[in-house]
Protein backbone atom coordinates (compact mmCIF):
# COMPACT_ATOMS: atom_id res chain seq x y z
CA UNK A 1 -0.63 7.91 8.60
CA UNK A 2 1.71 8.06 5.28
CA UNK A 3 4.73 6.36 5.09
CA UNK A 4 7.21 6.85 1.75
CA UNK A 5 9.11 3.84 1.07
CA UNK A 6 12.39 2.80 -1.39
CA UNK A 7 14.06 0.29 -1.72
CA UNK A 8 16.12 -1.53 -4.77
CA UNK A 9 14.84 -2.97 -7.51
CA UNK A 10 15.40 -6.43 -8.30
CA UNK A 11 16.73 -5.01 -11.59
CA UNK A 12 19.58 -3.58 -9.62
CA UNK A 13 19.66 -0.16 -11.56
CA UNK A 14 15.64 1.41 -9.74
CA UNK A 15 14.94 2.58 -6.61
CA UNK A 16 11.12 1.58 -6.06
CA UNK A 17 9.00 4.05 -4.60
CA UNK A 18 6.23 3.14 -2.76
CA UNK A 19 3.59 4.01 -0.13
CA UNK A 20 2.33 2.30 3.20
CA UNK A 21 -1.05 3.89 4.26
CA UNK A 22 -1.83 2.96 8.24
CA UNK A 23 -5.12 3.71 9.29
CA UNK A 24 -5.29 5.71 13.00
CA UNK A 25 -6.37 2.80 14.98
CA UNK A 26 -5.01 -0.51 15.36
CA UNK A 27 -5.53 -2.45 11.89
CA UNK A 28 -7.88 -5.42 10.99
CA UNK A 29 -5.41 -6.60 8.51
CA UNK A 30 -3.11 -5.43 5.29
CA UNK A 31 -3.63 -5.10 1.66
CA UNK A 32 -1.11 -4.65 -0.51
CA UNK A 33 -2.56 -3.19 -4.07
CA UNK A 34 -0.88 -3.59 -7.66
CA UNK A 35 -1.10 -1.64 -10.20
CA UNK A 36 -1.56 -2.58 -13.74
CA UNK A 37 0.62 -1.76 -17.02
CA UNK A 38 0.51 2.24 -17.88
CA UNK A 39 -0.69 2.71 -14.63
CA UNK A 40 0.61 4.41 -11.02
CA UNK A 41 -0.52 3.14 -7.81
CA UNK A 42 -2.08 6.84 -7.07
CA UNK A 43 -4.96 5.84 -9.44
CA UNK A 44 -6.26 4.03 -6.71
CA UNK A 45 -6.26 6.64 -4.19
CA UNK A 46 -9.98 6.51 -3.23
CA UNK A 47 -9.64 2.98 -3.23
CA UNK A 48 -6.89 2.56 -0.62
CA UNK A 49 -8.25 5.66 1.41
CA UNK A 50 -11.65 2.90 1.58
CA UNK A 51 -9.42 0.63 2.99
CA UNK A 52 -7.72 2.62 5.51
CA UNK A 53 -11.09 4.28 6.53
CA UNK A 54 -12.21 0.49 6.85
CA UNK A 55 -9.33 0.12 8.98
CA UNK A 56 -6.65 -1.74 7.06
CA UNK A 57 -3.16 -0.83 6.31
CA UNK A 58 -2.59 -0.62 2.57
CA UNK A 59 1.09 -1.35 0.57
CA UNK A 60 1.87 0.07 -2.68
CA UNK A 61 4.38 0.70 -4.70
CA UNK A 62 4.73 2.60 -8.39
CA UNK A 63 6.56 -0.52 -10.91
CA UNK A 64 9.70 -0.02 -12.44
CA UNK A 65 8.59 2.19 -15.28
CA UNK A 66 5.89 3.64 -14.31
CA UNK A 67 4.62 6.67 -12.11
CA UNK A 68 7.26 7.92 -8.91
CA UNK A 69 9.40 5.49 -9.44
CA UNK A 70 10.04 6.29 -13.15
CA UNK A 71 9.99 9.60 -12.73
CA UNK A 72 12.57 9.14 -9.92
CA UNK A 73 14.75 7.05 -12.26
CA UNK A 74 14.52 8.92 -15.65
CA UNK A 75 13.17 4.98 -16.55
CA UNK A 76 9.72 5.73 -18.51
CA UNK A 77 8.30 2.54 -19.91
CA UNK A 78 11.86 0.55 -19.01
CA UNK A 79 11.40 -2.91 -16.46
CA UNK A 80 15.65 -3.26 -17.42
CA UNK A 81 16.27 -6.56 -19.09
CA UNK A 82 14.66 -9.12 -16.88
CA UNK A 83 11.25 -7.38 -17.56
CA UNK A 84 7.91 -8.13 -16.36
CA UNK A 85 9.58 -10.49 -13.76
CA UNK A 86 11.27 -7.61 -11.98
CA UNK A 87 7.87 -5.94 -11.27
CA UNK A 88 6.96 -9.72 -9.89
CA UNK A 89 10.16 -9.40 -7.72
CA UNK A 90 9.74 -6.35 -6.26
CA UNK A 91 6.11 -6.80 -5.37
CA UNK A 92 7.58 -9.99 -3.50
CA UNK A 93 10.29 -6.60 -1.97
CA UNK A 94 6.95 -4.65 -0.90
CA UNK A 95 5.44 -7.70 0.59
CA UNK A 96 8.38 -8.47 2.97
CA UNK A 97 6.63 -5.54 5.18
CA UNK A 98 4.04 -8.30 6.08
CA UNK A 99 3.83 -11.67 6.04
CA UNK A 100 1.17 -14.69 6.33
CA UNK A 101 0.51 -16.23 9.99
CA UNK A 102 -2.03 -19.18 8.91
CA UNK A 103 -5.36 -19.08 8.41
CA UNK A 104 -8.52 -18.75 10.14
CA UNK A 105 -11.23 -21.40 11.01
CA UNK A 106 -13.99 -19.72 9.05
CA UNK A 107 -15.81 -20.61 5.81
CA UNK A 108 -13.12 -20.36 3.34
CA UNK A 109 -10.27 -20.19 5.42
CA UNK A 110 -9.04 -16.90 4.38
CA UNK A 111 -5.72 -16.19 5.12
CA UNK A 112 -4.57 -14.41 8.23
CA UNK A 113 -1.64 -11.79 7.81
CA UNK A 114 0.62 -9.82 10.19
CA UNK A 115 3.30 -7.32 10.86
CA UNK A 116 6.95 -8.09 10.54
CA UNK A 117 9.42 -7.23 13.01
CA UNK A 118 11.01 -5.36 9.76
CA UNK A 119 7.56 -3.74 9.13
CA UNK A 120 7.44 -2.49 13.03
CA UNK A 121 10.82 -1.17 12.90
CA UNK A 122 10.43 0.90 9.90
CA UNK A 123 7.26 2.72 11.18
CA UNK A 124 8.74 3.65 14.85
CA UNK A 125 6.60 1.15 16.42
CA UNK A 126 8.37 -1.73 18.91
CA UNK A 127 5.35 -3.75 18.54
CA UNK A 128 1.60 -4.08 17.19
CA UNK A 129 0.32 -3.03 20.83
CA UNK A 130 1.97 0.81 20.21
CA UNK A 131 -1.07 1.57 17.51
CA UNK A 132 -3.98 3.09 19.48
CA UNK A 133 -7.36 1.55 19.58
CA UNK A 134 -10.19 2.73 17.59
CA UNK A 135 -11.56 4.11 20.54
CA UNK A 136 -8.97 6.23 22.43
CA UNK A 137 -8.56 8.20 18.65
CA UNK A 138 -12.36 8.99 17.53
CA UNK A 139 -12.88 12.20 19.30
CA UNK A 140 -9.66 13.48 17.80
CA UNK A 141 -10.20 12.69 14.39
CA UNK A 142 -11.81 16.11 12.70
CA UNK A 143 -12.85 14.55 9.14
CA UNK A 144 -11.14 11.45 7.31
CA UNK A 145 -8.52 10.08 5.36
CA UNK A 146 -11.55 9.46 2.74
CA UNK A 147 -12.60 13.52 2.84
CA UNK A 148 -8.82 14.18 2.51
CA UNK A 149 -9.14 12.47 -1.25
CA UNK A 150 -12.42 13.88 -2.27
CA UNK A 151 -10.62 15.93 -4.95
CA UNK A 152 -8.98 12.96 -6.79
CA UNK A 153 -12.16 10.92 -6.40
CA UNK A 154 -14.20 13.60 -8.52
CA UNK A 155 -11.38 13.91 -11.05
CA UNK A 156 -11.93 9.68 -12.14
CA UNK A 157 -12.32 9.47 -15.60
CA UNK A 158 -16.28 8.37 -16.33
CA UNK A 159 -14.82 5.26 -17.74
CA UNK A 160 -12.81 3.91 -15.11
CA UNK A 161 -14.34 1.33 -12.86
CA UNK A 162 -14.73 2.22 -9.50
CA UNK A 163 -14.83 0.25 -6.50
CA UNK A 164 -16.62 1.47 -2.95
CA UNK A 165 -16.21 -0.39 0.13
């Protein structure tokens, strides 16, 4: 499932648009990816539909300057004068749509992430228990999020790394 997002920009002239990609099934956990400089978020559009196939929900947003949200905002190229730090800032914005619960006793000790209220509320959902289990969706799903990208993937530029999960 696609979900557009905006919000405002800490620069206080951009709206930020952004995506939140939730897999069918009820999530393992959320990644939110960032873009580099020149770059859009859609770039990485067979790497987030990995992640949602793998089951995670993925955040991601276009920068002030850069992809939607420039082209939104007539802003090519422009972070506003606080620069770089309002991209830093609004990733912070994005990031409100999750938030860290602790970590887990494994080797490492990677962190452990969940839904906020905020997050719920903005996706129709009144709590984590409304997503379906992986089960009760598999023998309606006719192809994947992944197939649904297969275009874009065979467009990558030769030179651009690619990641597979």
């Amino acid at each position: 499932m696609l979900h557009e997002v905006s919000f405002p920009s800490y620069n206080g002239r951009d709206q930020v648009q952004g995506w939140i990609y939730v897999p069918a099934a009820k999530p393992k956990g959320i990644v939110q990816i960032i873009h580099g400089f020149g770059e859009h978020s859609r770039r990485y559009l067979h790497m987030i539909a990995s992640f949602v196939e793998a089951g995670y929900i993925v955040a991601a947003d276009d920068h002030v300057g850069h992809g939607k949200t420039a082209m939104m905002n007539d802003t090519w190229g422009d972070w506003g004068e606080a620069g770089p730090h309002t991209m830093t800032e609004d990733e912070h914005r994005l990031k409100e749509l999750v938030c860290e619960k602790g970590r887990a006793e494994a080797i490492g000790r990677p962190i452990l992430y969940g839904t906020t209220d905020t997050f719920l509320k903005n996706f129709g959902f009144s709590s984590i228990k409304d997503l379906p289990e992986i089960d009760d969706i598999e023998s309606a799903m006719s192809g994947s999020f992944a197939d649904d990208v297969e275009d874009e993937r065979d467009e990558l530029n030769e030179n651009q790394m690619r990641i597979e999960i």
